[in-house]
C-alpha atoms as a PDB file:
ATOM      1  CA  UNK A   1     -41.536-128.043  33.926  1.00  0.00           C
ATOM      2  CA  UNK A   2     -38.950-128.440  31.612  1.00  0.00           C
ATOM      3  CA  UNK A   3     -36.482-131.488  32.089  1.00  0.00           C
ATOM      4  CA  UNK A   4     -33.310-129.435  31.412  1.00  0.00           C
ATOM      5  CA  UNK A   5     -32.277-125.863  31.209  1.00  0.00           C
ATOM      6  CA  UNK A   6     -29.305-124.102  29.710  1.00  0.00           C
ATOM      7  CA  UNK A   7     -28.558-120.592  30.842  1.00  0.00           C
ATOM      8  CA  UNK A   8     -25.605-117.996  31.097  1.00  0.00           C
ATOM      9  CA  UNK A   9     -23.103-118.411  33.257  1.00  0.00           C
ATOM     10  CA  UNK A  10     -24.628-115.637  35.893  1.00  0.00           C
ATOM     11  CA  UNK A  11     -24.535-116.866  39.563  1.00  0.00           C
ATOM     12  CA  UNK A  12     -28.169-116.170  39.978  1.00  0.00           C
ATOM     13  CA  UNK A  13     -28.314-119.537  38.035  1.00  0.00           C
ATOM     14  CA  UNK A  14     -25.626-121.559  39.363  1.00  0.00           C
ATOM     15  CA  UNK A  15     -26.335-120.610  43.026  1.00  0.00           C
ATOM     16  CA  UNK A  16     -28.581-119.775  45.487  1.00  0.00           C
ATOM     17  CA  UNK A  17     -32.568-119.866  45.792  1.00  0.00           C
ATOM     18  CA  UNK A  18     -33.025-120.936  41.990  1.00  0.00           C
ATOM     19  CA  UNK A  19     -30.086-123.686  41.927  1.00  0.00           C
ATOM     20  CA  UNK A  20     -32.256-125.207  45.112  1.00  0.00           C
ATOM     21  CA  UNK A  21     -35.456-124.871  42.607  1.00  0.00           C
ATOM     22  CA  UNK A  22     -34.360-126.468  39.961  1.00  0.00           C
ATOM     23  CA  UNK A  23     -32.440-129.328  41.845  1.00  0.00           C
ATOM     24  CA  UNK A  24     -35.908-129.845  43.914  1.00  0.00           C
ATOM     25  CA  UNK A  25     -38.047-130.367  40.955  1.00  0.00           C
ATOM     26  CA  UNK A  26     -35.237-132.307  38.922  1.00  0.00           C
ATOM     27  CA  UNK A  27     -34.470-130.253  36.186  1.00  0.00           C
ATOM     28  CA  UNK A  28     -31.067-130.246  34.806  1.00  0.00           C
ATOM     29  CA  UNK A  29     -28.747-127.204  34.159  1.00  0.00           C
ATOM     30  CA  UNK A  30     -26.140-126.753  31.998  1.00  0.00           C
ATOM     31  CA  UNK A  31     -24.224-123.336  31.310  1.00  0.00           C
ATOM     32  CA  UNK A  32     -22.728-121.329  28.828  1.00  0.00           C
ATOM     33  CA  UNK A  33     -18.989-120.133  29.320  1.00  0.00           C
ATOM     34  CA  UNK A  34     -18.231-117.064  30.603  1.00  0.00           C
ATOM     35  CA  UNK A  35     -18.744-113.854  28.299  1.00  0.00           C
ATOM     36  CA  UNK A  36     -20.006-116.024  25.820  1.00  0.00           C
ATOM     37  CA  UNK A  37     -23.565-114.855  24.781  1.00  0.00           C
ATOM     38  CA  UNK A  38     -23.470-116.483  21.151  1.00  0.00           C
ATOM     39  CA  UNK A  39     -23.578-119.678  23.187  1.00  0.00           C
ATOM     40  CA  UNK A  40     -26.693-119.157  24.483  1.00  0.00           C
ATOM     41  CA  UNK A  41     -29.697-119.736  21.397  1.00  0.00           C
ATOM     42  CA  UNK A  42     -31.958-116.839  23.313  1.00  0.00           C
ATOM     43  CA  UNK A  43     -29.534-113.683  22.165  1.00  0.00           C
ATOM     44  CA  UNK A  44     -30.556-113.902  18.736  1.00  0.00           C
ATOM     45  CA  UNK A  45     -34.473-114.008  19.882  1.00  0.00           C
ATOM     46  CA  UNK A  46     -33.928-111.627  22.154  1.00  0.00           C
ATOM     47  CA  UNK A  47     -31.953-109.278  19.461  1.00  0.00           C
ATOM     48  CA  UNK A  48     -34.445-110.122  16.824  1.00  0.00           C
ATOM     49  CA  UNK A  49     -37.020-108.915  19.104  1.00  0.00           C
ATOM     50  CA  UNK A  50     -35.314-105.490  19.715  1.00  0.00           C
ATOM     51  CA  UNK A  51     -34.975-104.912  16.367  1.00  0.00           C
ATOM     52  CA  UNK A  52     -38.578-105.842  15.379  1.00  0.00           C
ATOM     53  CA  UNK A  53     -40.249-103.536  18.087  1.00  0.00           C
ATOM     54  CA  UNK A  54     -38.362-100.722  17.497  1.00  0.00           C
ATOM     55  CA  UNK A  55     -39.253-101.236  13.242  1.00  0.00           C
ATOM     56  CA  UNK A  56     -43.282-101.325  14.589  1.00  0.00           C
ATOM     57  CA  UNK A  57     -42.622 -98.518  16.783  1.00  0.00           C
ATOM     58  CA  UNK A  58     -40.857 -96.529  14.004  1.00  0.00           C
ATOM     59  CA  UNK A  59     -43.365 -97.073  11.243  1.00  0.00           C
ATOM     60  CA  UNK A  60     -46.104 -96.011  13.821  1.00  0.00           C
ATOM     61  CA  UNK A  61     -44.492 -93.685  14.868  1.00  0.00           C
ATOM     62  CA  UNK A  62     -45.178 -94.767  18.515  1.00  0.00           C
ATOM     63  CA  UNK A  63     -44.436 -92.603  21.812  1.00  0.00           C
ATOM     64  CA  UNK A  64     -41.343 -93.910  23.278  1.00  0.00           C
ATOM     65  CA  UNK A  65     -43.537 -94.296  26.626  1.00  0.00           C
ATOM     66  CA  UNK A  66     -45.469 -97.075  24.942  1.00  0.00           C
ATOM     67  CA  UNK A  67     -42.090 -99.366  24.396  1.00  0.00           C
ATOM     68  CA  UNK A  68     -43.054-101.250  27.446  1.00  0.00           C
ATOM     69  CA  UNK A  69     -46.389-102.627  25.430  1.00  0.00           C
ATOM     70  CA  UNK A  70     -44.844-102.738  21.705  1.00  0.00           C
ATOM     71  CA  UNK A  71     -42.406-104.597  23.008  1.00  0.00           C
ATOM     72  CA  UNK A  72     -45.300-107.453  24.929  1.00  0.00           C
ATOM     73  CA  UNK A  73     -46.629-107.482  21.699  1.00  0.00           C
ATOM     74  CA  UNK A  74     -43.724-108.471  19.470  1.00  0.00           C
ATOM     75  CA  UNK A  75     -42.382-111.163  21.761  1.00  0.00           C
ATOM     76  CA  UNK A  76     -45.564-112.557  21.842  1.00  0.00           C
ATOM     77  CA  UNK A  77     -46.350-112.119  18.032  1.00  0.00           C
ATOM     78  CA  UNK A  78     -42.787-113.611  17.327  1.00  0.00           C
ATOM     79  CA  UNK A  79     -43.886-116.319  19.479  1.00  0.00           C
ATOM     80  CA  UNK A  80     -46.275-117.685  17.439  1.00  0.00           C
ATOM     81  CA  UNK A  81     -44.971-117.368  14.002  1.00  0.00           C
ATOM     82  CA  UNK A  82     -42.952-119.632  12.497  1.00  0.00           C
ATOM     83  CA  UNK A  83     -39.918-118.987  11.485  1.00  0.00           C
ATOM     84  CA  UNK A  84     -36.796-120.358   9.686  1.00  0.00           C
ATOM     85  CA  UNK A  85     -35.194-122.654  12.370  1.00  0.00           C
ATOM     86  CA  UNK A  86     -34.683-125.964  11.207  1.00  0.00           C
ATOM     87  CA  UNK A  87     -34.778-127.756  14.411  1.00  0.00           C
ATOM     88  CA  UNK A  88     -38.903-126.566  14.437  1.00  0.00           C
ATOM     89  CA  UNK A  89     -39.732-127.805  11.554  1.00  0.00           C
ATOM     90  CA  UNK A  90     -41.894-125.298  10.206  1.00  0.00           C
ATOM     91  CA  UNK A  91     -43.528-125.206  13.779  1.00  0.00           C
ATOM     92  CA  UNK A  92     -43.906-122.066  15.959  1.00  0.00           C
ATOM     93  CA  UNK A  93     -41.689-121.694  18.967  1.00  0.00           C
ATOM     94  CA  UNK A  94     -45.234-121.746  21.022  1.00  0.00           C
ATOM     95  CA  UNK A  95     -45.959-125.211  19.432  1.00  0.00           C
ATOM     96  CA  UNK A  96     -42.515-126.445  20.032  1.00  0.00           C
ATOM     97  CA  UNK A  97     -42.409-126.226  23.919  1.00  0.00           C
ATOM     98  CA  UNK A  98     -46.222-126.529  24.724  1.00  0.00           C
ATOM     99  CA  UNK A  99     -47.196-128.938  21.835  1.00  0.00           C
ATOM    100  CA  UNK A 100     -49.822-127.551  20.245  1.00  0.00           C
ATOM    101  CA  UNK A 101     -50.772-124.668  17.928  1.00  0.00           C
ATOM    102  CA  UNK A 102     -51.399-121.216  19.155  1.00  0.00           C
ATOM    103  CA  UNK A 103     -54.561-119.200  18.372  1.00  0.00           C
ATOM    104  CA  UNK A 104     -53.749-116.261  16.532  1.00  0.00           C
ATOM    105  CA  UNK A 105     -57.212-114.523  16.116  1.00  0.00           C
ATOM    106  CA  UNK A 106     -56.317-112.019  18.531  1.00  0.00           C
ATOM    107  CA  UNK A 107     -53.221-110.934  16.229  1.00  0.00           C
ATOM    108  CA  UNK A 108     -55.089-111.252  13.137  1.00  0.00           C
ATOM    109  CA  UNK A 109     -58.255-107.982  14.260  1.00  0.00           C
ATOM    110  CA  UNK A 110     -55.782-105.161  14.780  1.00  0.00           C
ATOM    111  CA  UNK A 111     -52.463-104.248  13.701  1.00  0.00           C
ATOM    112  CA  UNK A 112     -50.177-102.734  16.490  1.00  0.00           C
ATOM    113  CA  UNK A 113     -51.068 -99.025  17.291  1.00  0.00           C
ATOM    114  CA  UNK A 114     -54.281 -99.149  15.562  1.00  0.00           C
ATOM    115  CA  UNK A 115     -57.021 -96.759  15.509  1.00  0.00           C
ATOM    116  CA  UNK A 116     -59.873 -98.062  16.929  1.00  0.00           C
ATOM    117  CA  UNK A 117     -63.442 -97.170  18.602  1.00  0.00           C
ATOM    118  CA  UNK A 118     -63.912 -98.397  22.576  1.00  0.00           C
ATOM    119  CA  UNK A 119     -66.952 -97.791  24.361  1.00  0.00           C
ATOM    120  CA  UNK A 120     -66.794 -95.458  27.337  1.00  0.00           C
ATOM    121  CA  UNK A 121     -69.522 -97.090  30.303  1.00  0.00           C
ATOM    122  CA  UNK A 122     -68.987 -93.417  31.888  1.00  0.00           C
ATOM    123  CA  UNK A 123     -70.388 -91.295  29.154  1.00  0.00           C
ATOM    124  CA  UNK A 124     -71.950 -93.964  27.033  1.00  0.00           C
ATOM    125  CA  UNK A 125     -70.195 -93.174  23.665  1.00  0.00           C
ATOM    126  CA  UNK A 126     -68.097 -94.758  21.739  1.00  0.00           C
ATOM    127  CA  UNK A 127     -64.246 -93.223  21.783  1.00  0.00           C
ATOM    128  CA  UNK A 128     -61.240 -92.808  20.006  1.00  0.00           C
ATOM    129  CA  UNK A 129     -58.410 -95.140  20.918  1.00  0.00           C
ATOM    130  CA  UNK A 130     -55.252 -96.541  19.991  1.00  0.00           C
ATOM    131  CA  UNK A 131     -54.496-100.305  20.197  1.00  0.00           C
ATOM    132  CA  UNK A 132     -51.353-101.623  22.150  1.00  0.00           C
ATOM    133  CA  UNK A 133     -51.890-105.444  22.199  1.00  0.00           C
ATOM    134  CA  UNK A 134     -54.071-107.960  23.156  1.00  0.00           C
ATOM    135  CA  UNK A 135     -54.341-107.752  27.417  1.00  0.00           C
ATOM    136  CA  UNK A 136     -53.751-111.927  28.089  1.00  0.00           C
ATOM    137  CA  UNK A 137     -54.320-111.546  32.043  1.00  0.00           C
ATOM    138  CA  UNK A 138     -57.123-109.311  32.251  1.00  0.00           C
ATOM    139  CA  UNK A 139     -60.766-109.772  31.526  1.00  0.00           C
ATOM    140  CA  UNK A 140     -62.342-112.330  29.102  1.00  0.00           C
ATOM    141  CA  UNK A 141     -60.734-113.432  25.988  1.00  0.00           C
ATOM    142  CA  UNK A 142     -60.549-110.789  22.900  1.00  0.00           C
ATOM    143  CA  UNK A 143     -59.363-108.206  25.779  1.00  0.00           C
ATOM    144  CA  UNK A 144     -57.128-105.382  24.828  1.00  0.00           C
ATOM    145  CA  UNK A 145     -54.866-102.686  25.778  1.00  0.00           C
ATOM    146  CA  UNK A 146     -55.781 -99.440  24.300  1.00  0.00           C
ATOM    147  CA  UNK A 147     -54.295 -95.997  25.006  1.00  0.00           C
ATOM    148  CA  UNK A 148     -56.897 -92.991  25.350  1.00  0.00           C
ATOM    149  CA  UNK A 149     -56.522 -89.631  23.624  1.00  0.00           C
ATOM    150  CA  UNK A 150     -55.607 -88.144  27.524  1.00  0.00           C
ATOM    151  CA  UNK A 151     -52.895 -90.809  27.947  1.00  0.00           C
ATOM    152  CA  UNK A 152     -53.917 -92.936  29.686  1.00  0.00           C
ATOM    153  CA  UNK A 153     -53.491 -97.027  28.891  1.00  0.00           C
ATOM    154  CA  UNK A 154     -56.142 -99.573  30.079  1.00  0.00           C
ATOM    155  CA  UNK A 155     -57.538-103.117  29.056  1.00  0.00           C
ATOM    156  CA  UNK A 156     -60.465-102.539  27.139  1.00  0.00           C
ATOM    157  CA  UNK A 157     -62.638-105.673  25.838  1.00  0.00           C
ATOM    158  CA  UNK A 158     -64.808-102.934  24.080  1.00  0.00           C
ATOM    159  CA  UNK A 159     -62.713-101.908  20.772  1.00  0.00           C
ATOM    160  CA  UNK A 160     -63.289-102.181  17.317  1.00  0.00           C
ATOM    161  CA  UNK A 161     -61.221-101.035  14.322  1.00  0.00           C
ATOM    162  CA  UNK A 162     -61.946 -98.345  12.682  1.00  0.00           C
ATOM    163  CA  UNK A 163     -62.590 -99.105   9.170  1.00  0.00           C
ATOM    164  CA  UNK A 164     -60.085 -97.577   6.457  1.00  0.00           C
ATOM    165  CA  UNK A 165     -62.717 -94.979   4.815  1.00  0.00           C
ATOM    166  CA  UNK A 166     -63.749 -93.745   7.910  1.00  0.00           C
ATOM    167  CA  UNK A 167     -60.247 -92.870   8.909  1.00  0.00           C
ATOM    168  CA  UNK A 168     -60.172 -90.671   5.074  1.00  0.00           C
ATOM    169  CA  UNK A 169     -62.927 -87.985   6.578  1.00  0.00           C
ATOM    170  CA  UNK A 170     -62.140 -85.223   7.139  1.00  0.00           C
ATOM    171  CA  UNK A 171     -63.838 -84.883  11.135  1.00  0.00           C
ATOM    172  CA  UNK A 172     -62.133 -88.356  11.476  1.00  0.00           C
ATOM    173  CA  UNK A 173     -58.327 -86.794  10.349  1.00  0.00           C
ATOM    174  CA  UNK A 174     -59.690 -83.722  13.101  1.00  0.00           C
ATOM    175  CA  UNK A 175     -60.119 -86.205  16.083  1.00  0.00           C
ATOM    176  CA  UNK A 176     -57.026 -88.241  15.283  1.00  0.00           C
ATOM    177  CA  UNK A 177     -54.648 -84.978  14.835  1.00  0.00           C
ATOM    178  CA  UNK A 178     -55.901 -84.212  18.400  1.00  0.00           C
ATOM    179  CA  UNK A 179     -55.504 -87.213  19.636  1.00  0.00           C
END
């Protein structure tokens, strides 16, 4: 738990069921002003974040029904790199609050919206897919979203790029124009 929080000045904060919480478990609040967002060190990360999804989802030129994942996937990419903030000293946000460095081998396989091969159990063939992000809270480690060619998104642990000559065939530029 953290010892102290600082928040806007909403009353879901200041009152009521999460007030009790944080009183109960000793953390300290403090608050912004009132209509005073630049007070509050999140806006920036949270308007950084906006604006680095929607350049991904742009240059992929990504379904705007996807923003829900792209956007997963940039928080938690942003997460881990570091950045130029003095106070973290060359350390990533993630090491910052939970002291030690993140792993970023999931980040470092695929590239967000990625083609990729997953293997269907139902017909026993390998598919085409497109990669959303690495699926933290399902299945084993190295698990990831995917989107098939009908639409539909599940977590996959089966997927593999697609190397970049494979993608330059001509049956390869078929199936992904389909897709």
């Amino acid at each position: 738990l953290p010892y102290s929080l600082h928040s806007d000045n909403h009353k879901n904060f200041k009152e009521g069921f999460f007030r009790r919480l944080a009183r109960k478990f000793g953390v300290s609040q403090t608050f912004t002003e009132p209509h005073s967002p630049w007070q509050n060190r999140a806006e920036p990360a949270i308007g950084e974040l906006k604006r680095y999804a929607r350049k991904l989802m742009m240059a992929t030129n990504t379904p705007i029904r996807l923003w829900c994942f792209c956007y997963e996937y940039s928080a938690d990419l942003l997460l881990i790199l570091a950045n130029g903030r003095y106070d973290l000293q060359g350390r990533t946000p993630y090491e910052a609050v939970l002291h030690y460095t993140p792993d970023i081998s999931e980040y470092v396989l695929f590239a967000w919206f990625q083609w990729c091969w997953y293997y269907d159990e139902i017909t026993n063939t390998k598919q085409l897919c497109r990669w959303l992000g690495p699926a933290h809270h399902v299945g084993q480690s190295f698990c990831s979203y995917i989107i098939k060619p009908d639409g539909e998104c599940l977590a996959q642990s089966s997927v593999v790029p697609i190397l970049d000559e494979d993608l330059l065939t001509d049956d390869m530029k078929t199936n992904m124009r389909k897709f």
